[in-house]
PDB file of N, CA and C in Angstrom:
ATOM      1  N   UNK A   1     -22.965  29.604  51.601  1.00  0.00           N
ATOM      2  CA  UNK A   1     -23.202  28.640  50.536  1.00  0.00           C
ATOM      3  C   UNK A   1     -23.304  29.365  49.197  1.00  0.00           C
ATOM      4  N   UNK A   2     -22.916  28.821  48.115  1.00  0.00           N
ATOM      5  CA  UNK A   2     -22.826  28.774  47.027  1.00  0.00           C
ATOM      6  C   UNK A   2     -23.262  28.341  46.036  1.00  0.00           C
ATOM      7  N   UNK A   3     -23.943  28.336  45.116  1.00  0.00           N
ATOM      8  CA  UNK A   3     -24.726  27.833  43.753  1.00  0.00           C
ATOM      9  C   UNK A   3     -23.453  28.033  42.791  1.00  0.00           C
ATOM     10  N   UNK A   4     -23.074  26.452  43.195  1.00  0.00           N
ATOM     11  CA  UNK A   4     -21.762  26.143  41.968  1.00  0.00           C
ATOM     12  C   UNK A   4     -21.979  25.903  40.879  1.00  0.00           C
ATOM     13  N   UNK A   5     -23.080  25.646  40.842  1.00  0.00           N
ATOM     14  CA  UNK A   5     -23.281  25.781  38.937  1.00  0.00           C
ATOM     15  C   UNK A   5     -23.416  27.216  38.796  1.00  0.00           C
ATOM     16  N   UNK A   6     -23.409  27.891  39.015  1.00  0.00           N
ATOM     17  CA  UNK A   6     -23.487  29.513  38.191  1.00  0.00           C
ATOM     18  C   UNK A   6     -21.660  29.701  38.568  1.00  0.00           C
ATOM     19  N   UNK A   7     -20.907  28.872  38.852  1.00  0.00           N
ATOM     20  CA  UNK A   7     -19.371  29.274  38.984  1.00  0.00           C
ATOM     21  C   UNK A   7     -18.738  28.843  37.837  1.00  0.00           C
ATOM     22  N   UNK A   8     -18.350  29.764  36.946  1.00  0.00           N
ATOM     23  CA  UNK A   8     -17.379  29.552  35.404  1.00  0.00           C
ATOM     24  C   UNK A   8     -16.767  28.187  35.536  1.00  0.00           C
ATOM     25  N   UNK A   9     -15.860  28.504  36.902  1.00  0.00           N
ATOM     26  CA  UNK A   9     -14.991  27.577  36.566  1.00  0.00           C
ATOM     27  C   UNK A   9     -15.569  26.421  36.740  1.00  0.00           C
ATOM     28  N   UNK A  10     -16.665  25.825  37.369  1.00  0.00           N
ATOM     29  CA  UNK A  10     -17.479  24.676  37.821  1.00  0.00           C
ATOM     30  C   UNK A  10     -17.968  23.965  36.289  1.00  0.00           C
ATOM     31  N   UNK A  11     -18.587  24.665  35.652  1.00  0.00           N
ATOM     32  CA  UNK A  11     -18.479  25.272  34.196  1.00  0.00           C
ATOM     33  C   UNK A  11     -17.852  24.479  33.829  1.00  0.00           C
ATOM     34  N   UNK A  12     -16.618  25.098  33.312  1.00  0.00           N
ATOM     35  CA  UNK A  12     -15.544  24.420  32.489  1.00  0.00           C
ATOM     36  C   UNK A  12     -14.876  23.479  33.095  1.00  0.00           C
ATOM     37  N   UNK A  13     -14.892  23.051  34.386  1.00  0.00           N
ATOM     38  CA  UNK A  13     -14.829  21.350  34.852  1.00  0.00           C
ATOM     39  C   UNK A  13     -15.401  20.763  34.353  1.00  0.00           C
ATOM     40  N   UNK A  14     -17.004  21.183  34.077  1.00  0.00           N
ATOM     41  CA  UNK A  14     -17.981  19.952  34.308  1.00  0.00           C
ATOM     42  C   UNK A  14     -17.778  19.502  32.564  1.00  0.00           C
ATOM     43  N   UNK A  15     -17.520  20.841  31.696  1.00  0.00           N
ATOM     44  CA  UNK A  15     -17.369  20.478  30.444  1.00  0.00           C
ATOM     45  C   UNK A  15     -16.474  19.606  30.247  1.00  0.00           C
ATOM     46  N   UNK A  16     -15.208  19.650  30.872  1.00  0.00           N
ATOM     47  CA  UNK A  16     -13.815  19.070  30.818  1.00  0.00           C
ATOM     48  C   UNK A  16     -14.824  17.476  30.547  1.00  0.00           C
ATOM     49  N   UNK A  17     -14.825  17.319  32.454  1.00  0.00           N
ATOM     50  CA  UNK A  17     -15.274  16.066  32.530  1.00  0.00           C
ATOM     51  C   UNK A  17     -16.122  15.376  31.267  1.00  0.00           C
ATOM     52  N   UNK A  18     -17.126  15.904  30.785  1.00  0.00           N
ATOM     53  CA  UNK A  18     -18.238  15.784  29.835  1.00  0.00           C
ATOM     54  C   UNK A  18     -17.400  15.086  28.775  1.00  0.00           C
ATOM     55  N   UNK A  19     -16.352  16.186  28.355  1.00  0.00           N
ATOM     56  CA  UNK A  19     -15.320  15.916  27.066  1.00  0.00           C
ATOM     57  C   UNK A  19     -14.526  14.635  27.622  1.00  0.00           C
ATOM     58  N   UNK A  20     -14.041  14.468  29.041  1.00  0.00           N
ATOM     59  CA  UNK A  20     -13.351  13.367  28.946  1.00  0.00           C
ATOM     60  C   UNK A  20     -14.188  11.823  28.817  1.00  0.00           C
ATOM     61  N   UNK A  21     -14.963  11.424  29.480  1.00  0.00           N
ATOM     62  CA  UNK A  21     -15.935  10.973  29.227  1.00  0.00           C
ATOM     63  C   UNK A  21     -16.085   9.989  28.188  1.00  0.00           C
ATOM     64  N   UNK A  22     -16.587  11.133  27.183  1.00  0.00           N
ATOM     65  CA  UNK A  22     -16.576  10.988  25.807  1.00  0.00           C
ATOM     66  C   UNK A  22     -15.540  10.931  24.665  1.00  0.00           C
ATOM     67  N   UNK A  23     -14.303  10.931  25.311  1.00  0.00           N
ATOM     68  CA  UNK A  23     -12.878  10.495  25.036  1.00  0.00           C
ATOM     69  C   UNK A  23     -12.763   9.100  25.119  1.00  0.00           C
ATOM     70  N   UNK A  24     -12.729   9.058  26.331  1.00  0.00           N
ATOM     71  CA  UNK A  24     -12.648   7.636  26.927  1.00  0.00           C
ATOM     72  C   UNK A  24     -13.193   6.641  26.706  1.00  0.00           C
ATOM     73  N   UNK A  25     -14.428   6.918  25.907  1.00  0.00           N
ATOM     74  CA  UNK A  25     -15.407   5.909  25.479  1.00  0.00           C
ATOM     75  C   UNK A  25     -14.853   4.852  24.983  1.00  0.00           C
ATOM     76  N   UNK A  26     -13.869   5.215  23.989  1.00  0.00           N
ATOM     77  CA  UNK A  26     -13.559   4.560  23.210  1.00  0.00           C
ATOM     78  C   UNK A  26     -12.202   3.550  23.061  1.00  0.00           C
ATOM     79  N   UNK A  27     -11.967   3.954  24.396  1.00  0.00           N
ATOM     80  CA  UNK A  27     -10.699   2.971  25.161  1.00  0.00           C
ATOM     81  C   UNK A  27     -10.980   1.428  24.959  1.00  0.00           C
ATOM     82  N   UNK A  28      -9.925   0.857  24.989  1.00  0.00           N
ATOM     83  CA  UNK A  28     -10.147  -0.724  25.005  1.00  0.00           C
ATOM     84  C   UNK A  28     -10.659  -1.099  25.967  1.00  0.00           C
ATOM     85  N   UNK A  29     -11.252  -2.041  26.391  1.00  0.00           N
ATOM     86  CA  UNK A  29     -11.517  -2.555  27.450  1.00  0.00           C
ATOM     87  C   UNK A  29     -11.013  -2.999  28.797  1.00  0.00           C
ATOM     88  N   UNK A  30      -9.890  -3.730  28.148  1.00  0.00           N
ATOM     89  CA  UNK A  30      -9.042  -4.017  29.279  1.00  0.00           C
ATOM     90  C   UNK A  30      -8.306  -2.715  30.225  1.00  0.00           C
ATOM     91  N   UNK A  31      -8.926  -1.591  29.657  1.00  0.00           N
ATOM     92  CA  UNK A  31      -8.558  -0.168  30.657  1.00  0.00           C
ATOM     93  C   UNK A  31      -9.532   0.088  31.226  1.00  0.00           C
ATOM     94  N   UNK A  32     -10.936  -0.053  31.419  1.00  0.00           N
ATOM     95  CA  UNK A  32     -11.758  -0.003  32.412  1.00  0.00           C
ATOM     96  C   UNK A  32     -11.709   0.187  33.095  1.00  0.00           C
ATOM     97  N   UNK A  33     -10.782  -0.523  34.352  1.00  0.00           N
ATOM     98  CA  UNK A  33     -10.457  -0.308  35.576  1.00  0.00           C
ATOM     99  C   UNK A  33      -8.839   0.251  35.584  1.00  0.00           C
ATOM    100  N   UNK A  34      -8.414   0.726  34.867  1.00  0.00           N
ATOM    101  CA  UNK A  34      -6.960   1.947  34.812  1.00  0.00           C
ATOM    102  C   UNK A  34      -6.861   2.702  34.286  1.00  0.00           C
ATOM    103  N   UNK A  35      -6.795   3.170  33.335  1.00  0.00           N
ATOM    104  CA  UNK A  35      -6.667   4.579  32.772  1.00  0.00           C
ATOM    105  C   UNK A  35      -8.202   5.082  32.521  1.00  0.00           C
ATOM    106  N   UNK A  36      -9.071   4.835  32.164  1.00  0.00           N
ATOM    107  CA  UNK A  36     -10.293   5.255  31.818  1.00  0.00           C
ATOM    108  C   UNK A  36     -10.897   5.405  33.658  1.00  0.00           C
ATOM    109  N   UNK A  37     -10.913   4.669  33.716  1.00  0.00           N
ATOM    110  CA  UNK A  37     -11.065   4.417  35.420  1.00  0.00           C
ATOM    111  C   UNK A  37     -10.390   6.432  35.979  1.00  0.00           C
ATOM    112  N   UNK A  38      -8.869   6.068  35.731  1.00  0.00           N
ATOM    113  CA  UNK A  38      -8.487   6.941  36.557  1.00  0.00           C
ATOM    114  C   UNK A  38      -8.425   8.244  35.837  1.00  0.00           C
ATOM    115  N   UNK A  39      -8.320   8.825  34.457  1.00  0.00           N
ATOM    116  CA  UNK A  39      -9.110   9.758  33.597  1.00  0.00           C
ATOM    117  C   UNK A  39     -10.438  10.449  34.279  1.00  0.00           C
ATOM    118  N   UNK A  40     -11.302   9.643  34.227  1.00  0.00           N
ATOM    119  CA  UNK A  40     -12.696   9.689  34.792  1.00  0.00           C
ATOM    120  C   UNK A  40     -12.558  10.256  36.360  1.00  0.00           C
ATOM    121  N   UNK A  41     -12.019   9.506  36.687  1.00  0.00           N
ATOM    122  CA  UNK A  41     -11.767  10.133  38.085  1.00  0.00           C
ATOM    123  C   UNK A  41     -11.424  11.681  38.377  1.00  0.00           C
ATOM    124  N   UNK A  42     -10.815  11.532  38.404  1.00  0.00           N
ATOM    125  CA  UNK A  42      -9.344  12.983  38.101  1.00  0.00           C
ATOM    126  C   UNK A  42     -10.230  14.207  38.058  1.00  0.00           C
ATOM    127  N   UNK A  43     -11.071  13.885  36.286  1.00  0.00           N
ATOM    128  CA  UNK A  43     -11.972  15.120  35.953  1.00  0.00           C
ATOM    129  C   UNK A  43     -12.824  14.834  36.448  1.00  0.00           C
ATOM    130  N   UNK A  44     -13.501  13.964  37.202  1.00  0.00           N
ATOM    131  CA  UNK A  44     -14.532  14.747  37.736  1.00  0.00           C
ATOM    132  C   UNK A  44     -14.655  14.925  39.411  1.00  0.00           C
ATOM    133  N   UNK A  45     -13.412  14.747  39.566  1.00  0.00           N
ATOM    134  CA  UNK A  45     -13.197  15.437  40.979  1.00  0.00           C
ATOM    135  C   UNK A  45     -13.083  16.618  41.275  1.00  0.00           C
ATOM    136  N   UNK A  46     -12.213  17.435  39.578  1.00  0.00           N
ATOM    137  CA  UNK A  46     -12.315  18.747  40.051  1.00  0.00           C
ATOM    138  C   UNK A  46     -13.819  19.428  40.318  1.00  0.00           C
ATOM    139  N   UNK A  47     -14.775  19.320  39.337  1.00  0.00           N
ATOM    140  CA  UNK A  47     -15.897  19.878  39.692  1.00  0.00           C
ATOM    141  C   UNK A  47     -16.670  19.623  40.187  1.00  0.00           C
ATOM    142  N   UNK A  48     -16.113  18.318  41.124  1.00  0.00           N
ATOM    143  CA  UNK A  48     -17.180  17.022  42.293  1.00  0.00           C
ATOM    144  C   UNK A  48     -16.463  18.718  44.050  1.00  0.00           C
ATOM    145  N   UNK A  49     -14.858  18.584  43.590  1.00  0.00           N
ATOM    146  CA  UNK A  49     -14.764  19.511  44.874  1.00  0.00           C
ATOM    147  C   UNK A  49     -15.307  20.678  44.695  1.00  0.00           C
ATOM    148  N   UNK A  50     -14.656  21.596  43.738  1.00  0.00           N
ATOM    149  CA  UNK A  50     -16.010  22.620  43.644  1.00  0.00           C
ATOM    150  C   UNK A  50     -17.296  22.936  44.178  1.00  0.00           C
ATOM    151  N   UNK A  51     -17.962  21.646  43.875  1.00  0.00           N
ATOM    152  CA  UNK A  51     -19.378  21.765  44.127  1.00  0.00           C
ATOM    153  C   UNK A  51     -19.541  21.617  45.530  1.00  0.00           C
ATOM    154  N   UNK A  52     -18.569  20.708  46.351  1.00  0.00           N
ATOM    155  CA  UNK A  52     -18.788  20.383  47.677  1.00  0.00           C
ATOM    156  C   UNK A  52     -18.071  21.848  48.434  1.00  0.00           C
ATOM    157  N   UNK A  53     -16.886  22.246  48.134  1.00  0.00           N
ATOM    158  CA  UNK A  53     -16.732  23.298  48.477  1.00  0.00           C
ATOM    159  C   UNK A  53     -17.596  24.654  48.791  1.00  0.00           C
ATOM    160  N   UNK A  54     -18.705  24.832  47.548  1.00  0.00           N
ATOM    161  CA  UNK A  54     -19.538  25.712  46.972  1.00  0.00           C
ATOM    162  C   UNK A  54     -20.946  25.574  48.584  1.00  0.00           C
ATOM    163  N   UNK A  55     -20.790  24.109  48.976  1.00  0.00           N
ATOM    164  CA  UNK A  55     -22.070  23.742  49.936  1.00  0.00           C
ATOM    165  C   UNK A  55     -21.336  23.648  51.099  1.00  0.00           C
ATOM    166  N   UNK A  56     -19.951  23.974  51.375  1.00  0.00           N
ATOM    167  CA  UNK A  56     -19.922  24.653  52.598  1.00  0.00           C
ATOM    168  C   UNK A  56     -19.840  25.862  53.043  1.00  0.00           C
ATOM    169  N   UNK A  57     -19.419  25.962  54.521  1.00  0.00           N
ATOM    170  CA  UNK A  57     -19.765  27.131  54.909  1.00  0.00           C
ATOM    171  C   UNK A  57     -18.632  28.289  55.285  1.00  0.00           C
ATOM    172  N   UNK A  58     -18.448  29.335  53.525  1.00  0.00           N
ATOM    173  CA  UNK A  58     -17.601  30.107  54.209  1.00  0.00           C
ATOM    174  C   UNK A  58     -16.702  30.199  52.798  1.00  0.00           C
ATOM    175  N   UNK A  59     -15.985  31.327  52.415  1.00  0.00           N
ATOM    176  CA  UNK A  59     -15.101  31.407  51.001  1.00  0.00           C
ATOM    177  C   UNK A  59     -13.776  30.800  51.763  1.00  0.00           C
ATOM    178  N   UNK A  60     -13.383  30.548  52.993  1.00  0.00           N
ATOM    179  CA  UNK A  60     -11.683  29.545  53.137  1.00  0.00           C
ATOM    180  C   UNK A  60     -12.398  28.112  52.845  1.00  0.00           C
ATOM    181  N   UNK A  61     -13.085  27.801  53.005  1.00  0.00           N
ATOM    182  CA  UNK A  61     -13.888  26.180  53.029  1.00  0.00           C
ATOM    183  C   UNK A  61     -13.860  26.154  51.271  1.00  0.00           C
ATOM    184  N   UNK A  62     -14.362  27.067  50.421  1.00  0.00           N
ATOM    185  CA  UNK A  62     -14.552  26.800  49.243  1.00  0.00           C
ATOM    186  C   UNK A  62     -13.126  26.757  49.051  1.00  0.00           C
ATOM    187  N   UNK A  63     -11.895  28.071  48.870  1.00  0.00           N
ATOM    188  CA  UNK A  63     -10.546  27.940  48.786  1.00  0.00           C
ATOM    189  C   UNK A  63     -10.385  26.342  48.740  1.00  0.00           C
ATOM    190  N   UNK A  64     -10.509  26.037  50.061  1.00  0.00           N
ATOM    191  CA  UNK A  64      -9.844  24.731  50.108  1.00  0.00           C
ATOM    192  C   UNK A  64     -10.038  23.507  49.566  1.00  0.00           C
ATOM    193  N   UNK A  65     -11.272  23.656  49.187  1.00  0.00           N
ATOM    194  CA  UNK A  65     -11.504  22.928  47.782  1.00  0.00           C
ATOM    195  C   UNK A  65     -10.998  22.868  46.572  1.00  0.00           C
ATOM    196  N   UNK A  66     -10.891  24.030  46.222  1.00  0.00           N
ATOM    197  CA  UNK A  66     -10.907  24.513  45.016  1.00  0.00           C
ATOM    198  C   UNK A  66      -8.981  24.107  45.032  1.00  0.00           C
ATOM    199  N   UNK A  67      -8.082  24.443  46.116  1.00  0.00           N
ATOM    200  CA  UNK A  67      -7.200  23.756  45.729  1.00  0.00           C
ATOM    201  C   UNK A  67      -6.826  22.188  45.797  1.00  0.00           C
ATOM    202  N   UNK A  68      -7.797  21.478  46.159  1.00  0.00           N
ATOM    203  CA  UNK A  68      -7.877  20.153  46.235  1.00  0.00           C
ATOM    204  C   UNK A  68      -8.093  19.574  44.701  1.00  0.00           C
ATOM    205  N   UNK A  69      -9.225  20.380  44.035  1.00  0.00           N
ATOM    206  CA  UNK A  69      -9.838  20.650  42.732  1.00  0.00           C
ATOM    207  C   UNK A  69      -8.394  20.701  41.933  1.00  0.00           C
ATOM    208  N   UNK A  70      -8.084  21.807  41.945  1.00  0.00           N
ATOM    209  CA  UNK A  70      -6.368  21.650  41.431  1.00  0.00           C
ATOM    210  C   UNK A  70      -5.356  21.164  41.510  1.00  0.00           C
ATOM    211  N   UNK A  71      -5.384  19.906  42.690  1.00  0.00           N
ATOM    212  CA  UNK A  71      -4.604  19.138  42.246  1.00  0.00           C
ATOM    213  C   UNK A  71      -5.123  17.558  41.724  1.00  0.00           C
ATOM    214  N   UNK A  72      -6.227  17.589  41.568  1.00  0.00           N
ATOM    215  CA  UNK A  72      -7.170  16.841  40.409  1.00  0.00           C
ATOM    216  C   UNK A  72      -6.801  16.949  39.310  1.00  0.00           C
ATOM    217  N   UNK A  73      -6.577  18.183  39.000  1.00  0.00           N
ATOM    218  CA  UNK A  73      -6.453  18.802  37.500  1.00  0.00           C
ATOM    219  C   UNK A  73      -5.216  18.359  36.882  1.00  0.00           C
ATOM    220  N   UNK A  74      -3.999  18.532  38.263  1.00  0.00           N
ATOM    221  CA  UNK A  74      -2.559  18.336  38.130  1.00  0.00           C
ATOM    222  C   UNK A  74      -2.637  16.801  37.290  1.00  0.00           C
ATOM    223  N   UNK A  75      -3.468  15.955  38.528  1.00  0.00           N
ATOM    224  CA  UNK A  75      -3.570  14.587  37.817  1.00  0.00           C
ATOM    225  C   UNK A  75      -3.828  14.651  36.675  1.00  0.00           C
ATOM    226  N   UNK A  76      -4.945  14.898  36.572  1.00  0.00           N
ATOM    227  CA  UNK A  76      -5.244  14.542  35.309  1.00  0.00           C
ATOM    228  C   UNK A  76      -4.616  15.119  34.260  1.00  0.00           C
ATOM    229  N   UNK A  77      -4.050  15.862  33.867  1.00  0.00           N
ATOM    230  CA  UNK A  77      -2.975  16.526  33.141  1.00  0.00           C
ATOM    231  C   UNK A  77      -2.123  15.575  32.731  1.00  0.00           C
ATOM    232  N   UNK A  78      -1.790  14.464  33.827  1.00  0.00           N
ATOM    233  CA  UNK A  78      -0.626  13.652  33.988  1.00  0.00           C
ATOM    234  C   UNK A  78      -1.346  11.990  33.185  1.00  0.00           C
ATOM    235  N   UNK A  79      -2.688  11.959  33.184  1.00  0.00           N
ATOM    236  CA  UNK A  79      -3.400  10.662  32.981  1.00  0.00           C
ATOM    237  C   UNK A  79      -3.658  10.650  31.656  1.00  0.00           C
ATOM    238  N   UNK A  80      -3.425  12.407  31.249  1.00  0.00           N
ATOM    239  CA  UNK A  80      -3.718  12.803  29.402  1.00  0.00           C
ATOM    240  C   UNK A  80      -2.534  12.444  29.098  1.00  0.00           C
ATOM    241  N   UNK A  81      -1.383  12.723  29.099  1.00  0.00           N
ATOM    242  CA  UNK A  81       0.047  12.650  28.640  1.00  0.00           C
ATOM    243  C   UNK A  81       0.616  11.380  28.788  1.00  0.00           C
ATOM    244  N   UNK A  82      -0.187  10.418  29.842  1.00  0.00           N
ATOM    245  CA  UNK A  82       0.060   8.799  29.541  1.00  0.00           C
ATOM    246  C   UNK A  82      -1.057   8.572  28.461  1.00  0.00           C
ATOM    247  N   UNK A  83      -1.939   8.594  28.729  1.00  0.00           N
ATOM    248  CA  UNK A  83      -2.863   8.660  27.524  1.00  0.00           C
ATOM    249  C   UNK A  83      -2.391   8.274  26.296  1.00  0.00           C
ATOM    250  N   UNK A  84      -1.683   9.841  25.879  1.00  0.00           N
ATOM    251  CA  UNK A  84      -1.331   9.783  24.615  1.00  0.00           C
ATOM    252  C   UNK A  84       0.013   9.109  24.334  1.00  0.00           C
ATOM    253  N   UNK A  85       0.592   9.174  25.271  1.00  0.00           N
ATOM    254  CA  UNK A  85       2.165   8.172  25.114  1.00  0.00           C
ATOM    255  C   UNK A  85       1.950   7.010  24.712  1.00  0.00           C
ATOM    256  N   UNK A  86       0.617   6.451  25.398  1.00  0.00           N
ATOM    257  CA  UNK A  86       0.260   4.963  25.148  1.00  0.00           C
ATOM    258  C   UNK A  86      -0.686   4.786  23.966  1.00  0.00           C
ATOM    259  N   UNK A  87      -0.736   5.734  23.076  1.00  0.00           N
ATOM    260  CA  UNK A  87      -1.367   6.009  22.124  1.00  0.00           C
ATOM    261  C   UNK A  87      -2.890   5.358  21.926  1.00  0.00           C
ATOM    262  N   UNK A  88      -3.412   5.946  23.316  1.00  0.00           N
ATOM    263  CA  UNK A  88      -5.029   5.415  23.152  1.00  0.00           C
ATOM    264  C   UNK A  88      -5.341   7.111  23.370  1.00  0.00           C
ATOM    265  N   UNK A  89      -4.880   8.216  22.975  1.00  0.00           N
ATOM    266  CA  UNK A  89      -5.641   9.325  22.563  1.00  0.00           C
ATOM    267  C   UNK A  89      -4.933   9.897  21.627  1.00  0.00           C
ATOM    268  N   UNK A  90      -5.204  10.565  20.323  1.00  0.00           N
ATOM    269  CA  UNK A  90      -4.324  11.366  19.518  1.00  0.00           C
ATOM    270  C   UNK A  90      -3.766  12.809  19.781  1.00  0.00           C
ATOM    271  N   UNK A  91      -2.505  13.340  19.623  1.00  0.00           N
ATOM    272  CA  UNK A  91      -2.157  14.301  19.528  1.00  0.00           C
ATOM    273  C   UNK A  91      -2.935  15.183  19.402  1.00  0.00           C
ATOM    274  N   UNK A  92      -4.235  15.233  18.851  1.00  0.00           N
ATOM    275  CA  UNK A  92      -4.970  16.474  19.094  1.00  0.00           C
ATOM    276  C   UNK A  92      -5.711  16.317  20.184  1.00  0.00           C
ATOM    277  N   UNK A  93      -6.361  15.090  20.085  1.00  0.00           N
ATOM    278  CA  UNK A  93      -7.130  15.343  21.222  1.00  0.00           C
ATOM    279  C   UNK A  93      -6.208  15.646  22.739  1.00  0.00           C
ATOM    280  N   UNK A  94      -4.944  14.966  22.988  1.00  0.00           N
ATOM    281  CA  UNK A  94      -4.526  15.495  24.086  1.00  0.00           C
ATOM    282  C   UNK A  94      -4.199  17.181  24.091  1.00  0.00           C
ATOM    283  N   UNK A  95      -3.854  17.707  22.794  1.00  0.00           N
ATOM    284  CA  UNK A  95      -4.101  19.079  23.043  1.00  0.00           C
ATOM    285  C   UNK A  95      -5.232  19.459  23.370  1.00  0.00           C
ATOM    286  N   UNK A  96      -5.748  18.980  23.190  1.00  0.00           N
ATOM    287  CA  UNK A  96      -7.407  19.643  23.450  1.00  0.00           C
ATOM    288  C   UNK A  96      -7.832  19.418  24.561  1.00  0.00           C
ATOM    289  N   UNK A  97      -8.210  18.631  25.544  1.00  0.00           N
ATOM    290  CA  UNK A  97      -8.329  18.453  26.512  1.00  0.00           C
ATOM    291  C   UNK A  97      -7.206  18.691  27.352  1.00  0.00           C
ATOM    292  N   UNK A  98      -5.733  18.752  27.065  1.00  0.00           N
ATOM    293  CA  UNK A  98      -4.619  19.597  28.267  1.00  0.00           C
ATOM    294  C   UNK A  98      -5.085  20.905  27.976  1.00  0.00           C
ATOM    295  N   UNK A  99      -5.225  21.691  27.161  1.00  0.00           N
ATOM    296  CA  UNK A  99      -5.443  23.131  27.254  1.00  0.00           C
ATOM    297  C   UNK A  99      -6.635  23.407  28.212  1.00  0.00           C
ATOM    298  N   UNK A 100      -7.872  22.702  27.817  1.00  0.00           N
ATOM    299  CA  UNK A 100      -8.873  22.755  28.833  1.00  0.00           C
ATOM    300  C   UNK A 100      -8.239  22.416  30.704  1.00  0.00           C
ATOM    301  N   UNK A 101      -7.689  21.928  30.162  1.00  0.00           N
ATOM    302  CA  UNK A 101      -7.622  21.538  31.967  1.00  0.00           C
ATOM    303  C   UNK A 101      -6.658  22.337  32.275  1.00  0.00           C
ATOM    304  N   UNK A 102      -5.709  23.424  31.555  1.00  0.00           N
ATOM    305  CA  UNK A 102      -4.812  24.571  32.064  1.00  0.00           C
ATOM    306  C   UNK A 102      -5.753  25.567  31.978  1.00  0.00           C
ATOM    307  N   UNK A 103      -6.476  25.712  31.392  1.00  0.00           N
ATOM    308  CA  UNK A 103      -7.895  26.880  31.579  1.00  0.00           C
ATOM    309  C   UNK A 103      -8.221  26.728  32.875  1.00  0.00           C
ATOM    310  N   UNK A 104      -8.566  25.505  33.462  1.00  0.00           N
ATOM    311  CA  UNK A 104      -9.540  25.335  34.573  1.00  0.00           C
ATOM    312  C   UNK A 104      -8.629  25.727  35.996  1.00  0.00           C
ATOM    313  N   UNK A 105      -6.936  25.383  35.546  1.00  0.00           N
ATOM    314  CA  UNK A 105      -6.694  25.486  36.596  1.00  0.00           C
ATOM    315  C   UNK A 105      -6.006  27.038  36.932  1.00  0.00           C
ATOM    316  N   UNK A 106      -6.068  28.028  36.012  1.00  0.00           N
ATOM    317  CA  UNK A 106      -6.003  29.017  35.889  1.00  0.00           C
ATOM    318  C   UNK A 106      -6.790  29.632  36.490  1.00  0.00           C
ATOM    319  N   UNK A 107      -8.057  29.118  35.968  1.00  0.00           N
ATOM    320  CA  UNK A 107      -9.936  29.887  36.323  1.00  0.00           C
ATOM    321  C   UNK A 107      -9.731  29.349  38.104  1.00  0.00           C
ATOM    322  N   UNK A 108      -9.271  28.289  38.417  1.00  0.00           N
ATOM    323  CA  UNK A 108      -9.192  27.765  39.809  1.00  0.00           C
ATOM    324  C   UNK A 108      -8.332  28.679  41.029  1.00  0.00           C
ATOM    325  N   UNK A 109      -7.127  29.178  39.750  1.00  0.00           N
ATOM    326  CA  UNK A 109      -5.792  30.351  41.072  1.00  0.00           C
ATOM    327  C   UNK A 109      -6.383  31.290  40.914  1.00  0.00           C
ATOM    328  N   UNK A 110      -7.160  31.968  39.804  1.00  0.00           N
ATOM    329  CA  UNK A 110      -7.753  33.253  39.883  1.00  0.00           C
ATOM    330  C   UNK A 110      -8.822  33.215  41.259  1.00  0.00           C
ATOM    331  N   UNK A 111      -9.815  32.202  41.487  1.00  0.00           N
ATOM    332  CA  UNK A 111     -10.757  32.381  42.174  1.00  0.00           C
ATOM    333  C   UNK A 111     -10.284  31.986  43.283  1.00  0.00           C
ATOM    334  N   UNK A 112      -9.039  31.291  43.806  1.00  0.00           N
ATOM    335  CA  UNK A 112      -8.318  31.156  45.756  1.00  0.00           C
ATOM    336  C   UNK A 112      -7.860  32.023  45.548  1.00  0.00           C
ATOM    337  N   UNK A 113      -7.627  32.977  44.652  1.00  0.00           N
ATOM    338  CA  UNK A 113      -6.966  34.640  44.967  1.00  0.00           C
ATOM    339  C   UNK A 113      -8.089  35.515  45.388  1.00  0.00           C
ATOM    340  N   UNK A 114      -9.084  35.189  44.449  1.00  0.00           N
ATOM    341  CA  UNK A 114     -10.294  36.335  44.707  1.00  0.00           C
ATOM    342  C   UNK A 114     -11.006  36.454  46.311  1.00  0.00           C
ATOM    343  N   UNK A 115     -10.489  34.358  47.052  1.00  0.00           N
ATOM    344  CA  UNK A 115     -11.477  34.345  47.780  1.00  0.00           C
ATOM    345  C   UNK A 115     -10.460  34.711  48.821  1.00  0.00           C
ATOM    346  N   UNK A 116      -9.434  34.819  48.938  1.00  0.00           N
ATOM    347  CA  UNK A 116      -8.064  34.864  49.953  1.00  0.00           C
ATOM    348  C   UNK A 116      -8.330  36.442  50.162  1.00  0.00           C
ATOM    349  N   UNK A 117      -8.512  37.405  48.712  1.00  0.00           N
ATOM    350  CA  UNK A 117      -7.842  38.469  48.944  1.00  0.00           C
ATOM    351  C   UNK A 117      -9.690  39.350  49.968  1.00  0.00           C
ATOM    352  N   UNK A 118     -10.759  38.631  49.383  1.00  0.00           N
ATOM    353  CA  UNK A 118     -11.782  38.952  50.266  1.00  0.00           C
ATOM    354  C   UNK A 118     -11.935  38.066  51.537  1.00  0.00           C
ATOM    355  N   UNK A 119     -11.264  37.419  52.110  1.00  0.00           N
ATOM    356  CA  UNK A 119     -11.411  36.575  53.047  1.00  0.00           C
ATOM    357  C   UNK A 119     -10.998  37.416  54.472  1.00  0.00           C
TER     358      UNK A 119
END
């Protein structure tokens, strides 16, 4: 077991999420249940698996999270870029929050390498 909050990348999920969140706030309503809905989701699955990963037993159990975690990220990557197509986020902010979520999933292959190559 693992204490996923002291894990960077858990970290900069949970920030992600935090930031999306607080993106989303400000969505229309009638997205509630779709894009804000599925935004919300996305990010905070990556650092929802993380954490569940982190409370089982064993670094392949976390791995396998952590790439589950990444393809959360994939989504959501994909939920920013409708996002902004549909112009309920601005050009910066989708830079800003896609860069974060290519951080995370970077910080995510670094650490199924770290745990593969000690496994």
């Amino acid at each position: 077991m693992r204490a996923f909050t002291q894990l960077k990348v858990w970290q900069a999920a949970h920030q992600l999420t935090l930031e999306v969140y607080g993106t989303t706030s400000s969505f229309p309503r009638d997205e509630a249940y779709g894009l804000t809905s599925q935004l919300r989701r996305a990010s905070s699955s990556i650092a929802a698996n993380i954490a569940e990963g982190g409370g089982r037993d064993g670094d392949a159990e976390l791995r396998r999270f952590c790439s589950i975690s990444a393809g959360s990220a994939s989504e959501l990557e994909y939920h920013l870029l409708l996002a902004k197509d549909l112009g309920l986020i601005s050009a910066d902010d989708h830079g800003r929050l896609n860069q974060q979520t290519i951080d995370v999933k970077r910080m995510l292959a670094g650490l199924m390498q770290k745990l593969k190559a000690d496994g």
